[in-house]
PDB file of N, CA and C in Angstrom:
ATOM      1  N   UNK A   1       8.336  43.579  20.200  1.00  0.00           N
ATOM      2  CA  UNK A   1       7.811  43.327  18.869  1.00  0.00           C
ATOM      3  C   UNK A   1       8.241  44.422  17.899  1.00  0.00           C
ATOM      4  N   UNK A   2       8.303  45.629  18.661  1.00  0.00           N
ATOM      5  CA  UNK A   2       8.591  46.620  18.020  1.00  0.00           C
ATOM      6  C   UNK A   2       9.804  46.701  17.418  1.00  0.00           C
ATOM      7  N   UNK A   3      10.867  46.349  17.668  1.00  0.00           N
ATOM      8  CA  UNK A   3      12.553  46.173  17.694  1.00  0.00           C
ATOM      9  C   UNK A   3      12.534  44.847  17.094  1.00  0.00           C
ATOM     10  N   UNK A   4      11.857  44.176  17.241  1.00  0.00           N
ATOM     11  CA  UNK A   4      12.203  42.897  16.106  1.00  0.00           C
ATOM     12  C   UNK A   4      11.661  43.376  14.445  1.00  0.00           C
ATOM     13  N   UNK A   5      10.518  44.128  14.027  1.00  0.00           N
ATOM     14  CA  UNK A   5      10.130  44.182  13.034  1.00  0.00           C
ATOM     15  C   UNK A   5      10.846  45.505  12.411  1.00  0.00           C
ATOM     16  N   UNK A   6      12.101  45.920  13.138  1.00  0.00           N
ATOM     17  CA  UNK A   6      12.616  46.929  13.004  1.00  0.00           C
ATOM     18  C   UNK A   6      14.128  46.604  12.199  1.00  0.00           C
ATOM     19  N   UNK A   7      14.428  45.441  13.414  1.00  0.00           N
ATOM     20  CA  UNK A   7      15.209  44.525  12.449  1.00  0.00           C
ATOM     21  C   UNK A   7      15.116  43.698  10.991  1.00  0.00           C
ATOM     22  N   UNK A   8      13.839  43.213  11.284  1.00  0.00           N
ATOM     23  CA  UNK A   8      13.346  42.802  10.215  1.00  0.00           C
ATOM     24  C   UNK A   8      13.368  43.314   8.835  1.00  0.00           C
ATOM     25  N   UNK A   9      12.763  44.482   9.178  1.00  0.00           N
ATOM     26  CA  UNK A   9      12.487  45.726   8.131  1.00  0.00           C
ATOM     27  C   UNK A   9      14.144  45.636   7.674  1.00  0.00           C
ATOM     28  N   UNK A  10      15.609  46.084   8.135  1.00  0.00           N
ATOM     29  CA  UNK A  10      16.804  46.261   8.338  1.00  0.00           C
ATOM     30  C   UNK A  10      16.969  44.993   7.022  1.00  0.00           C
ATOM     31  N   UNK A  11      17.239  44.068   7.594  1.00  0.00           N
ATOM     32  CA  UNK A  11      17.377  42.644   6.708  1.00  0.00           C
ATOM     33  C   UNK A  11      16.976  43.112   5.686  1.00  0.00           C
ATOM     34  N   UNK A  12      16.077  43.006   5.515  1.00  0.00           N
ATOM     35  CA  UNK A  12      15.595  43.543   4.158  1.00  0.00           C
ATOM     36  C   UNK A  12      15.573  44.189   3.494  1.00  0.00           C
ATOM     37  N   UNK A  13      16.042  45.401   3.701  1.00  0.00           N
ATOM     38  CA  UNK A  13      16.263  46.528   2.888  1.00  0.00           C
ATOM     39  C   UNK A  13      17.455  45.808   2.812  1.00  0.00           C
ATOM     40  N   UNK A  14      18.466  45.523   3.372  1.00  0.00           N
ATOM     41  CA  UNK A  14      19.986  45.073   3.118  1.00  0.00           C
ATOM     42  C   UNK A  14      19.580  43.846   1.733  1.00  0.00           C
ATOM     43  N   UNK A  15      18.737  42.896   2.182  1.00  0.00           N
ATOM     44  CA  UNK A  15      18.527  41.510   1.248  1.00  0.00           C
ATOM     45  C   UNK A  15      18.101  42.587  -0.013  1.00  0.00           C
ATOM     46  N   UNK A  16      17.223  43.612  -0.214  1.00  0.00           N
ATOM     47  CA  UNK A  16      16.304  44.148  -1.433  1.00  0.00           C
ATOM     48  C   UNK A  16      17.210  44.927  -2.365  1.00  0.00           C
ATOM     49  N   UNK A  17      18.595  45.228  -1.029  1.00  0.00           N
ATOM     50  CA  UNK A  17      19.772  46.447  -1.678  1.00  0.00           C
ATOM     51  C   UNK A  17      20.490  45.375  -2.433  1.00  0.00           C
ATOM     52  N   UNK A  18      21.007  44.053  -1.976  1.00  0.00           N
ATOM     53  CA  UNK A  18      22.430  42.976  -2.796  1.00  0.00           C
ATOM     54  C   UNK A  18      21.533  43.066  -4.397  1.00  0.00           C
ATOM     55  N   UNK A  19      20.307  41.995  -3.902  1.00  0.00           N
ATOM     56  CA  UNK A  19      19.386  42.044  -5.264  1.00  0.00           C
ATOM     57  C   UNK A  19      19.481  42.730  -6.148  1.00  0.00           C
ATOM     58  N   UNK A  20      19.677  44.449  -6.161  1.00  0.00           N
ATOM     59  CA  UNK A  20      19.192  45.828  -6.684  1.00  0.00           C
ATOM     60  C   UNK A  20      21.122  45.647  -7.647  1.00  0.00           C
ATOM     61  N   UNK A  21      21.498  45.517  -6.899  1.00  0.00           N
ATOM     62  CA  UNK A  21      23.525  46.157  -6.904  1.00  0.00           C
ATOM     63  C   UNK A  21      23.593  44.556  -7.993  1.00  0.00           C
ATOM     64  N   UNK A  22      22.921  42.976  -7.764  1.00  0.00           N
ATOM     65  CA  UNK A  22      23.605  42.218  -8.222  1.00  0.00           C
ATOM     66  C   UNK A  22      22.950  42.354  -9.634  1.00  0.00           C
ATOM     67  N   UNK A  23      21.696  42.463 -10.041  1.00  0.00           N
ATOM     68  CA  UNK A  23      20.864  43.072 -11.160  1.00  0.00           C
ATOM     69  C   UNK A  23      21.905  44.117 -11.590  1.00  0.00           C
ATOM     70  N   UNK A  24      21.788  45.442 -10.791  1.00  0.00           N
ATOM     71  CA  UNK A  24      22.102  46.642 -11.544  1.00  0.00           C
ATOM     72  C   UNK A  24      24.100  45.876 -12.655  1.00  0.00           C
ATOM     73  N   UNK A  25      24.811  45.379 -11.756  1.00  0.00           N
ATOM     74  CA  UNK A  25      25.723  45.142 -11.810  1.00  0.00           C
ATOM     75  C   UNK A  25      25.627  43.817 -13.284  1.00  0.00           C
ATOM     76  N   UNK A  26      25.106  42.823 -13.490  1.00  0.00           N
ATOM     77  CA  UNK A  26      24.455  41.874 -14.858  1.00  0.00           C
ATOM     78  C   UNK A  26      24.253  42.643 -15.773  1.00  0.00           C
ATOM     79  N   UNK A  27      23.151  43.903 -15.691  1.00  0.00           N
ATOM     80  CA  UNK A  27      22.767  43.988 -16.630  1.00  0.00           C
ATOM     81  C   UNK A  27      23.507  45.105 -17.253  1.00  0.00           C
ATOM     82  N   UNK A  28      24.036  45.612 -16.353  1.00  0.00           N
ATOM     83  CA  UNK A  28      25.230  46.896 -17.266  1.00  0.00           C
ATOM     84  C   UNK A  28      26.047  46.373 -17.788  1.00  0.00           C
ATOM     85  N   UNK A  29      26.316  45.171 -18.116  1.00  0.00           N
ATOM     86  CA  UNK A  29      27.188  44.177 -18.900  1.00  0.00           C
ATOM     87  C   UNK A  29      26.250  43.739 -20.458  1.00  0.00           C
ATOM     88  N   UNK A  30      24.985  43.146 -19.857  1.00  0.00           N
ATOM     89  CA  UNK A  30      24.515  42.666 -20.454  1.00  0.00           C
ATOM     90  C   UNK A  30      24.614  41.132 -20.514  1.00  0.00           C
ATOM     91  N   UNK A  31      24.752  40.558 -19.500  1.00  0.00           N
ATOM     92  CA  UNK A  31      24.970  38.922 -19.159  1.00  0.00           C
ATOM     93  C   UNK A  31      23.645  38.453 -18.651  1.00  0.00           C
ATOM     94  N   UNK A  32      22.466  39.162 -18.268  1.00  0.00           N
ATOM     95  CA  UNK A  32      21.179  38.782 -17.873  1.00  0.00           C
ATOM     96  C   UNK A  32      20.842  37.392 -19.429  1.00  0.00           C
ATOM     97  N   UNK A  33      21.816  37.175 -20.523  1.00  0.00           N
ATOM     98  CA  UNK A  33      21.422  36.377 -21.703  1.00  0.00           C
ATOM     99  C   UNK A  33      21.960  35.088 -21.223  1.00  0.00           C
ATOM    100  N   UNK A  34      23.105  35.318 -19.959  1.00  0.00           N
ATOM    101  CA  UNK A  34      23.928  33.660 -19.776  1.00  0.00           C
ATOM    102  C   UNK A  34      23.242  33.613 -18.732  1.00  0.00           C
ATOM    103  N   UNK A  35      22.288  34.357 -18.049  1.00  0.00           N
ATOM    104  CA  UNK A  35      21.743  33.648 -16.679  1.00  0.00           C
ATOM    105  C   UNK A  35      20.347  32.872 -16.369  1.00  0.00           C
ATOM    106  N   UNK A  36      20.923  31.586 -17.311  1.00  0.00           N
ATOM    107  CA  UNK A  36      19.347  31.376 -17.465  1.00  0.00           C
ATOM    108  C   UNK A  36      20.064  30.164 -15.727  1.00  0.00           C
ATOM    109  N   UNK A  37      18.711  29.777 -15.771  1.00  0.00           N
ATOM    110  CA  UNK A  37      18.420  28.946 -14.177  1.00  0.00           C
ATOM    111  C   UNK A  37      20.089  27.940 -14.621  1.00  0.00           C
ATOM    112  N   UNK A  38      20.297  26.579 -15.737  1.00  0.00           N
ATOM    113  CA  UNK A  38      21.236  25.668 -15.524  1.00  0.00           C
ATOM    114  C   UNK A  38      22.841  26.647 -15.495  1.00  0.00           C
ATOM    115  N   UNK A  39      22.794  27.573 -15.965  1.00  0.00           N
ATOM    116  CA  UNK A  39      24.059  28.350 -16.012  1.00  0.00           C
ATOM    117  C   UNK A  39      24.561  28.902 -14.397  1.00  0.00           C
ATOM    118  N   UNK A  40      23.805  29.458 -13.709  1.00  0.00           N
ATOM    119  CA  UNK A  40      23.213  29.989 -12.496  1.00  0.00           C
ATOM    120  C   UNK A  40      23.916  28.763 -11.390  1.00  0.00           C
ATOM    121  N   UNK A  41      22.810  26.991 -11.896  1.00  0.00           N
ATOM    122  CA  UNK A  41      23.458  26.772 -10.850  1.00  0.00           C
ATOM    123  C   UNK A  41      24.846  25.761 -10.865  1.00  0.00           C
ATOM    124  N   UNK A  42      25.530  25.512 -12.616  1.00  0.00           N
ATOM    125  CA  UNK A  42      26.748  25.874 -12.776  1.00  0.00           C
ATOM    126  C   UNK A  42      27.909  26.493 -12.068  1.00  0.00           C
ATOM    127  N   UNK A  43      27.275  27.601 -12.139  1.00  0.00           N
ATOM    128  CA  UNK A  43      28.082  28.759 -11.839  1.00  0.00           C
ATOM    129  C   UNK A  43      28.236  28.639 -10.051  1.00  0.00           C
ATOM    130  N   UNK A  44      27.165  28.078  -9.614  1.00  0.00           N
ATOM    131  CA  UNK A  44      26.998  27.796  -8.038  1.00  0.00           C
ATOM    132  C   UNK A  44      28.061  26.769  -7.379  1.00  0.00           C
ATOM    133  N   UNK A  45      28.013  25.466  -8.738  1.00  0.00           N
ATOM    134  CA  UNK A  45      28.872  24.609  -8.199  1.00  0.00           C
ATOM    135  C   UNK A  45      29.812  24.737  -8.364  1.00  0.00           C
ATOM    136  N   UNK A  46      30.534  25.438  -9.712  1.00  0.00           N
ATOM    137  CA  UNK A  46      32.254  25.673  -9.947  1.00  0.00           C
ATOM    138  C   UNK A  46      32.768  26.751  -8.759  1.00  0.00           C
ATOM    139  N   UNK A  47      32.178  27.690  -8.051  1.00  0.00           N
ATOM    140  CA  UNK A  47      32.308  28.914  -6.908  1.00  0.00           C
ATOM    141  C   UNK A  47      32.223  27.871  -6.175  1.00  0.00           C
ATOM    142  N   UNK A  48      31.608  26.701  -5.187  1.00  0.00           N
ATOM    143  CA  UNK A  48      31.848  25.866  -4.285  1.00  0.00           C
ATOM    144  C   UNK A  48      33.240  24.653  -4.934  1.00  0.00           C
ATOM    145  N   UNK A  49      33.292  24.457  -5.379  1.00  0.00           N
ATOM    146  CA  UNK A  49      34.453  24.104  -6.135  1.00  0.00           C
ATOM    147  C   UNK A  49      35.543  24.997  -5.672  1.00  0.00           C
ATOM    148  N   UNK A  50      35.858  26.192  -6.228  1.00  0.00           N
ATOM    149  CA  UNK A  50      36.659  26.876  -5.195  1.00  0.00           C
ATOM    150  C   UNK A  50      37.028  26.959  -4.279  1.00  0.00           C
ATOM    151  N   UNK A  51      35.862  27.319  -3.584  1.00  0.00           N
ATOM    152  CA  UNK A  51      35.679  27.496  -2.214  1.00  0.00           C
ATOM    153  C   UNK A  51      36.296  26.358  -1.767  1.00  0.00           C
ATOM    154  N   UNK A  52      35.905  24.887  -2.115  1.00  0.00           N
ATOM    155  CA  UNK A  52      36.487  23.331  -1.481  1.00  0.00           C
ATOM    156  C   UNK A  52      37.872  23.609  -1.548  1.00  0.00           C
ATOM    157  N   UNK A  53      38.771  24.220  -2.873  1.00  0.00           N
ATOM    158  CA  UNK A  53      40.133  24.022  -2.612  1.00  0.00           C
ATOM    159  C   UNK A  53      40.812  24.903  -1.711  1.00  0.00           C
ATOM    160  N   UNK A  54      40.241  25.717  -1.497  1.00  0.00           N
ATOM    161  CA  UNK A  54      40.918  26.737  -0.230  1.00  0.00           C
ATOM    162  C   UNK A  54      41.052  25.675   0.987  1.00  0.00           C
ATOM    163  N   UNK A  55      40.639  24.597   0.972  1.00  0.00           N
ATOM    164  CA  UNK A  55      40.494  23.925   1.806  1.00  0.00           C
ATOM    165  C   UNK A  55      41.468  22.092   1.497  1.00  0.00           C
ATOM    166  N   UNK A  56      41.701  22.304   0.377  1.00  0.00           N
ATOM    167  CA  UNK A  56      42.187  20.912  -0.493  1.00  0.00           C
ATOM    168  C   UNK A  56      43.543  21.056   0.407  1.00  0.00           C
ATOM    169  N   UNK A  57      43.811  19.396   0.598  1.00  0.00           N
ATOM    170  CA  UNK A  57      45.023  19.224   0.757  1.00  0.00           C
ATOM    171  C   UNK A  57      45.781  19.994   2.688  1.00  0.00           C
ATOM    172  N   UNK A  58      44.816  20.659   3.427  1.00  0.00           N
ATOM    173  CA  UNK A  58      45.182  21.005   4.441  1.00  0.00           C
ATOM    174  C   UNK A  58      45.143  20.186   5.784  1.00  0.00           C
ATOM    175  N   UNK A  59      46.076  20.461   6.635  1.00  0.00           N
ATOM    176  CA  UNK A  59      45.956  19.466   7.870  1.00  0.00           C
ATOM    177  C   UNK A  59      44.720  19.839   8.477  1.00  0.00           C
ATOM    178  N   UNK A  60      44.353  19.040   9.621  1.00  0.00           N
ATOM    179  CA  UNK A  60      43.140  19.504  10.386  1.00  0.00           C
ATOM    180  C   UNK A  60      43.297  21.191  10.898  1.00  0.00           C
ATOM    181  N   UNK A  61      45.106  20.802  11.739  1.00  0.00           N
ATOM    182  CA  UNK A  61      45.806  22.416  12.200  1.00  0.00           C
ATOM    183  C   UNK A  61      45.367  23.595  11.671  1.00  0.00           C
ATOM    184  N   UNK A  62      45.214  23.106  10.166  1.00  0.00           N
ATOM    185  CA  UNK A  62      45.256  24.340   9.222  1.00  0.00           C
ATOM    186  C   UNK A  62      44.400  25.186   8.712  1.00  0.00           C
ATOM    187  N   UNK A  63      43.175  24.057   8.874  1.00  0.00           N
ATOM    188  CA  UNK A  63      41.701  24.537   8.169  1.00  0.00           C
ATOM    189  C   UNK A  63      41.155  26.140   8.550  1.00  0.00           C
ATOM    190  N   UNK A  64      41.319  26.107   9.989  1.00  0.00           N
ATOM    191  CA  UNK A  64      40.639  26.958  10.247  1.00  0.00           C
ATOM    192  C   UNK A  64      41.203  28.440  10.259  1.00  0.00           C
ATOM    193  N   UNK A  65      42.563  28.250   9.901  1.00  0.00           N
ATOM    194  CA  UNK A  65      43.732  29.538   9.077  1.00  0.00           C
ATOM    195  C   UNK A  65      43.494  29.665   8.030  1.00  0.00           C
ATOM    196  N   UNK A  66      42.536  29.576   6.815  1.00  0.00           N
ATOM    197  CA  UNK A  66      42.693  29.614   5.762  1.00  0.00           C
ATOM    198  C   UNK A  66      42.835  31.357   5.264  1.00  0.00           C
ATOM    199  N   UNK A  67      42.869  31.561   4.412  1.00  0.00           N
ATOM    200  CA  UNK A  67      43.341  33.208   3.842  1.00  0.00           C
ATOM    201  C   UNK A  67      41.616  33.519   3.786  1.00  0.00           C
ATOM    202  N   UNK A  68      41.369  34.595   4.731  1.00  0.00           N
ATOM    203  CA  UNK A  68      39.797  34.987   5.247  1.00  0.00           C
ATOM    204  C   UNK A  68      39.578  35.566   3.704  1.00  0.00           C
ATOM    205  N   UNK A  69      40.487  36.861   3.218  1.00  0.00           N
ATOM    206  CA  UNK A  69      39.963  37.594   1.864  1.00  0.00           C
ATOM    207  C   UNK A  69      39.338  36.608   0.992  1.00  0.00           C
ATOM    208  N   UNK A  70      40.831  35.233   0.787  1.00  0.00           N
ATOM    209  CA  UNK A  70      39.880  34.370  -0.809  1.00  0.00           C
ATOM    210  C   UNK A  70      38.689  33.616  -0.046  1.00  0.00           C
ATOM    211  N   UNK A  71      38.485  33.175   1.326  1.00  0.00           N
ATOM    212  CA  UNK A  71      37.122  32.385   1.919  1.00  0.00           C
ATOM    213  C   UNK A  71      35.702  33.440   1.742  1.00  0.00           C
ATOM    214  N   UNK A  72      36.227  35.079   1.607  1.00  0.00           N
ATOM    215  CA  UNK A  72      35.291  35.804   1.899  1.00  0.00           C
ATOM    216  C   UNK A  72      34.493  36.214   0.106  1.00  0.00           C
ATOM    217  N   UNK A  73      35.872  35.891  -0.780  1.00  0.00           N
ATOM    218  CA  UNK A  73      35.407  36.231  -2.209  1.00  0.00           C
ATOM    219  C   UNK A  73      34.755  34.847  -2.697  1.00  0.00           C
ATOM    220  N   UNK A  74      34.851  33.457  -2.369  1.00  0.00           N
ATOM    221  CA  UNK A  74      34.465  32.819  -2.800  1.00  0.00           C
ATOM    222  C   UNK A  74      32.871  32.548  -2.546  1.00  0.00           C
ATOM    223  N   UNK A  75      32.730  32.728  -0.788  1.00  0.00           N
ATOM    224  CA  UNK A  75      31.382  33.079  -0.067  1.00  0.00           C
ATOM    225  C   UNK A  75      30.721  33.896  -1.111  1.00  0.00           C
ATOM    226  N   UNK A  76      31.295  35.002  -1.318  1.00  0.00           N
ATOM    227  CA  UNK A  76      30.504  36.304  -2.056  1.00  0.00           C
ATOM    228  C   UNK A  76      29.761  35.357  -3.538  1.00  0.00           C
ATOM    229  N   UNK A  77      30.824  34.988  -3.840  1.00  0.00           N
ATOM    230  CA  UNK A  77      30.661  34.550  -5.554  1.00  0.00           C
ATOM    231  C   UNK A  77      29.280  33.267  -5.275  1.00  0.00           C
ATOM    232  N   UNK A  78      29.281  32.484  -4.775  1.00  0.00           N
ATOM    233  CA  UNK A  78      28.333  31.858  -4.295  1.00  0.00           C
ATOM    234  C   UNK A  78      26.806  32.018  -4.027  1.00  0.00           C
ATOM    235  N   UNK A  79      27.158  33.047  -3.013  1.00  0.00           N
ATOM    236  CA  UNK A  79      26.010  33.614  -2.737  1.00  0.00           C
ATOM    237  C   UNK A  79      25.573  34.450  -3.445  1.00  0.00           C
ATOM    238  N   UNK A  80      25.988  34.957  -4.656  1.00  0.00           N
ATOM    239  CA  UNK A  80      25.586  36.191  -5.576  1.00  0.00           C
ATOM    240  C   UNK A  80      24.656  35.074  -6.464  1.00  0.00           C
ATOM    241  N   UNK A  81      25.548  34.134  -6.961  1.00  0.00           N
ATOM    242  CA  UNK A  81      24.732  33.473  -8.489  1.00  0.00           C
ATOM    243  C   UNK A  81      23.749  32.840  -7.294  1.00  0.00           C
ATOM    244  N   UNK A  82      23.458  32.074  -5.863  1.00  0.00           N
ATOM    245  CA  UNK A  82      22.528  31.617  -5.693  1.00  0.00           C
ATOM    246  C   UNK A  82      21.077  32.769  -5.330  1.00  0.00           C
ATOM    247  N   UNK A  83      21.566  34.150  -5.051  1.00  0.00           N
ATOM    248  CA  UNK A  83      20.558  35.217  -4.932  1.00  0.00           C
ATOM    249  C   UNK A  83      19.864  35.530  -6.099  1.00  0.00           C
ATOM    250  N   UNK A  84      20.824  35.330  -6.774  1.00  0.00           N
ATOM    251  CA  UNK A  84      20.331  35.797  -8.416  1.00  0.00           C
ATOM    252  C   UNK A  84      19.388  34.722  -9.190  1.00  0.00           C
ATOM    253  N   UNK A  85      19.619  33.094  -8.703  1.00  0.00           N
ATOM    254  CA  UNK A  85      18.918  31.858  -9.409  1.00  0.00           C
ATOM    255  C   UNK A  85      17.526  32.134  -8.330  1.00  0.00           C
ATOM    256  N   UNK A  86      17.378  32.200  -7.095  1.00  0.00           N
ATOM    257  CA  UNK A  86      16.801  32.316  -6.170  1.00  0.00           C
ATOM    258  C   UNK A  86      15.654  33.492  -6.972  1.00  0.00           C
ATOM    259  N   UNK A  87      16.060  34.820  -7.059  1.00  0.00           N
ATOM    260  CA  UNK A  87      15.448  36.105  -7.944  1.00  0.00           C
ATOM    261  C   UNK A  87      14.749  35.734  -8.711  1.00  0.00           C
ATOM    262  N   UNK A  88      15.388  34.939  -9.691  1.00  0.00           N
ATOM    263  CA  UNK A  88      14.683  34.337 -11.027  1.00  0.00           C
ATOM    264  C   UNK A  88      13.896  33.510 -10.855  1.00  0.00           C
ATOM    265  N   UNK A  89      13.349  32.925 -10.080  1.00  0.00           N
ATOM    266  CA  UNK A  89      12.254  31.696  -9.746  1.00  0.00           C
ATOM    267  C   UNK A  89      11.458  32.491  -8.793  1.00  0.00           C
ATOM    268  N   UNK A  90      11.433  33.634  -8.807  1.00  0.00           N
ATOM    269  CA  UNK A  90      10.891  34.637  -7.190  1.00  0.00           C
ATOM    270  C   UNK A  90      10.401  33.842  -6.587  1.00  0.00           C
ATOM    271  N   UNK A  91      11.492  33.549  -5.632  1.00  0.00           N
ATOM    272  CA  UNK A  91      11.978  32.689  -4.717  1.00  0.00           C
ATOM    273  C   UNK A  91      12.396  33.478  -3.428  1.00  0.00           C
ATOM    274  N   UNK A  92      11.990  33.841  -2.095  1.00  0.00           N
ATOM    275  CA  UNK A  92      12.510  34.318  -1.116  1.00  0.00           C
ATOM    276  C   UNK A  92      13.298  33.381  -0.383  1.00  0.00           C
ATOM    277  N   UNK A  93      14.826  33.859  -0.624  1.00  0.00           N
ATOM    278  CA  UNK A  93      15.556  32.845   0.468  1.00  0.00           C
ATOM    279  C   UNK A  93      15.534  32.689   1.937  1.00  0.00           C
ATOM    280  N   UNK A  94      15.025  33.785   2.357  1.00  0.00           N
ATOM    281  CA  UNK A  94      14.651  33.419   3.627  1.00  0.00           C
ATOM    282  C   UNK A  94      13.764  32.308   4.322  1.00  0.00           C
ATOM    283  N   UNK A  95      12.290  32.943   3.169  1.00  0.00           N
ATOM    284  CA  UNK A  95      11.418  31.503   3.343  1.00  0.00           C
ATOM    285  C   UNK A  95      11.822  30.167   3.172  1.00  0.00           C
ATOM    286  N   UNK A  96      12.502  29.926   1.798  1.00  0.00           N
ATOM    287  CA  UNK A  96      13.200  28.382   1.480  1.00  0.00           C
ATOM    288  C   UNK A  96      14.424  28.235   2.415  1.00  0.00           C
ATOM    289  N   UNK A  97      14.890  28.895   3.388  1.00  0.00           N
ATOM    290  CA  UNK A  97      16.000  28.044   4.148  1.00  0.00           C
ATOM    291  C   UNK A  97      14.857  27.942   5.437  1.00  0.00           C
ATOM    292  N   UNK A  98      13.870  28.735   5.721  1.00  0.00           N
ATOM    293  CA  UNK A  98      13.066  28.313   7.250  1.00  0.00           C
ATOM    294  C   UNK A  98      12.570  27.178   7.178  1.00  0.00           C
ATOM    295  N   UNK A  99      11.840  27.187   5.261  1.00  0.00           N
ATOM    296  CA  UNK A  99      11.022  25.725   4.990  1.00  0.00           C
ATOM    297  C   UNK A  99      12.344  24.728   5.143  1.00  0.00           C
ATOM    298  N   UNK A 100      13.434  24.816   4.571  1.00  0.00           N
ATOM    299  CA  UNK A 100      14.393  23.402   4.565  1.00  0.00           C
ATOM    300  C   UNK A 100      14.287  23.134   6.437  1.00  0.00           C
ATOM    301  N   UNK A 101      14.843  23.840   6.799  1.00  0.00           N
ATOM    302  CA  UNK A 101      15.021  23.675   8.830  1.00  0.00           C
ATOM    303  C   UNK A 101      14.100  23.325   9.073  1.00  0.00           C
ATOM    304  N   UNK A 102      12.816  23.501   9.009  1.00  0.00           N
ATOM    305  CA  UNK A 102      11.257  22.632   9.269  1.00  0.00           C
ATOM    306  C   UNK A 102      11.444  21.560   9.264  1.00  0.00           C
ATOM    307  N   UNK A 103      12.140  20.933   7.938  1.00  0.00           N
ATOM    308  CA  UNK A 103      12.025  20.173   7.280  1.00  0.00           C
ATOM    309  C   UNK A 103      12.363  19.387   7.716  1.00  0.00           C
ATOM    310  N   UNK A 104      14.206  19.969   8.020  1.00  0.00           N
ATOM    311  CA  UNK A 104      15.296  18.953   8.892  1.00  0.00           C
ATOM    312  C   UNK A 104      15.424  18.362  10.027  1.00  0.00           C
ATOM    313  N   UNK A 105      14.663  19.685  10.945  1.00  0.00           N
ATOM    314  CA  UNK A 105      13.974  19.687  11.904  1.00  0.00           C
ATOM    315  C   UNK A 105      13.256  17.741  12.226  1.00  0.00           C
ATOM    316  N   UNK A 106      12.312  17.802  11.309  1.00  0.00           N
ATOM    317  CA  UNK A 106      11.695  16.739  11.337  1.00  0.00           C
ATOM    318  C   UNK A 106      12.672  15.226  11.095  1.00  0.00           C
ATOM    319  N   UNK A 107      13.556  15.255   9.891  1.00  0.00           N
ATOM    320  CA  UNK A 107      14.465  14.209  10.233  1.00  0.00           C
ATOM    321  C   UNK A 107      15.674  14.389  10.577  1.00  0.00           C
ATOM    322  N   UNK A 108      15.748  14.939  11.412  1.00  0.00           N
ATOM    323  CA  UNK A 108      16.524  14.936  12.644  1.00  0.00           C
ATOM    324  C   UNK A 108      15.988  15.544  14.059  1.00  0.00           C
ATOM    325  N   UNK A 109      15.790  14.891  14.313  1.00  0.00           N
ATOM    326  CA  UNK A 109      15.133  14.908  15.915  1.00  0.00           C
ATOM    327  C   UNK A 109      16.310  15.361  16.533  1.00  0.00           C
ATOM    328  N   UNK A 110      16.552  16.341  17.582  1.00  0.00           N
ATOM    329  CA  UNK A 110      17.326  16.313  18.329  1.00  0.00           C
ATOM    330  C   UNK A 110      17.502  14.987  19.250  1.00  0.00           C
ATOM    331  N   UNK A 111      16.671  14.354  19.898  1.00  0.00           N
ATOM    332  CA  UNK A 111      16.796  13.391  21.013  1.00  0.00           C
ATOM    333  C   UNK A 111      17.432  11.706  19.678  1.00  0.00           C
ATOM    334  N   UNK A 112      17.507  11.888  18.959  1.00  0.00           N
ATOM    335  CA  UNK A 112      17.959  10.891  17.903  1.00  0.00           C
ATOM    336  C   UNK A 112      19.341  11.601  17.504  1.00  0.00           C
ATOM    337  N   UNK A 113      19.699  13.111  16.713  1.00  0.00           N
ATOM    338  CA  UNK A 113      20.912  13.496  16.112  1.00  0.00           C
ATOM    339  C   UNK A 113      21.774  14.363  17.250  1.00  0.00           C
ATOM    340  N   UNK A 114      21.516  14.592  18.109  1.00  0.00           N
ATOM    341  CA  UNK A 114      21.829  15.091  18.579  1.00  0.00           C
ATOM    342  C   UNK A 114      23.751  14.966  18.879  1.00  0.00           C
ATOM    343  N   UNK A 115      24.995  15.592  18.373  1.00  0.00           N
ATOM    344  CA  UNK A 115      25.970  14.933  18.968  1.00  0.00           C
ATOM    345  C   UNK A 115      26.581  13.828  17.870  1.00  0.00           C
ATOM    346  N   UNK A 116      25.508  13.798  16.743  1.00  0.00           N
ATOM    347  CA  UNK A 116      26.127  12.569  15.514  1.00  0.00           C
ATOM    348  C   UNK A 116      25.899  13.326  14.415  1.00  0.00           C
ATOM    349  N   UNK A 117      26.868  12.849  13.651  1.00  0.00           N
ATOM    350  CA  UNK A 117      26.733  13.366  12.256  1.00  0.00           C
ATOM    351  C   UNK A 117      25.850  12.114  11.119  1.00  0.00           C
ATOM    352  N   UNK A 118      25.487  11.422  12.312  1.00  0.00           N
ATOM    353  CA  UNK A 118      25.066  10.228  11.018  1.00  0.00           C
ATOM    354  C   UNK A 118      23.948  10.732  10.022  1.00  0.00           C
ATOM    355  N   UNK A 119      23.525  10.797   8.916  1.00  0.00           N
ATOM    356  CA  UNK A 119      22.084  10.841   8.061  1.00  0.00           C
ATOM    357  C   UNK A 119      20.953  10.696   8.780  1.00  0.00           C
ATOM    358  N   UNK A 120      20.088  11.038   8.492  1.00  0.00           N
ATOM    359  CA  UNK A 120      18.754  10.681   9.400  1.00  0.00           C
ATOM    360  C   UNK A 120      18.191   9.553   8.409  1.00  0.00           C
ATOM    361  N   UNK A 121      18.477   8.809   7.916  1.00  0.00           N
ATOM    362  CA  UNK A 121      18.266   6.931   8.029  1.00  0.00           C
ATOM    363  C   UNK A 121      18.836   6.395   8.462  1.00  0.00           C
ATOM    364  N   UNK A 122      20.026   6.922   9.838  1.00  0.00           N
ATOM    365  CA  UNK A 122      21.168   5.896   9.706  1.00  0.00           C
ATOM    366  C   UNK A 122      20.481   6.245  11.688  1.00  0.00           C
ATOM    367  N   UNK A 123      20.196   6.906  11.750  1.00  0.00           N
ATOM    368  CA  UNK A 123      19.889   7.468  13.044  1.00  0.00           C
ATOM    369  C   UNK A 123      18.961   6.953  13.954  1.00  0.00           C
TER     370      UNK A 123
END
């Protein structure tokens, strides 16, 4: 128990440090004025947009060669504006991805999805 809440503690100071650096980093600009919530998650979908073409147009062979640096800057860019929309609604992402898996958990049953990619209405 001891070594898990140790980790725990770890995560978090790491999750409390991006927060601190992606703030400190906005507002020494002064862009905290374009980040309202629809800009945010804009900004979420044109960075997955990206991210998709690193991937546009490749054989199956190929996918998994893609150039790690631009997969790793686009990840970054992503995950910054969704930490930052996440911030602004004080929103813990940890909690909202355990609640979504609960969630999924429930429609998708393993003994039903297990092995399929179908939807869980199709299942």
């Amino acid at each position: 128990m001891q070594k898990e809440l140790h980790i725990i503690k770890i995560v978090m100071d790491k999750y409390n440090k991006i927060i601190k650096e992606l703030i400190q980093f906005r507002n020494d600009r002064d862009w905290e004025q374009f980040h309202d919530s629809k800009n945010l998650a804009l900004a979420i979908s044109l960075e997955a947009a990206e991210l998709n073409e690193l991937f546009l147009w490749k054989k199956d062979n190929e996918v998994e060669n893609i150039n790690k640096d631009r997969l790793k800057e686009e990840i970054a860019d992503i995950l910054s504006y969704t930490f930052l929309l996440a911030e602004k609604h004080n929103l813990d992402v940890f909690d909202i991805v355990s609640e979504k898996i609960e969630k999924n958990a429930q429609k998708y049953p393993v003994d039903k999805a297990k092995g399929t990619a179908k939807k869980y209405n199709e299942l």
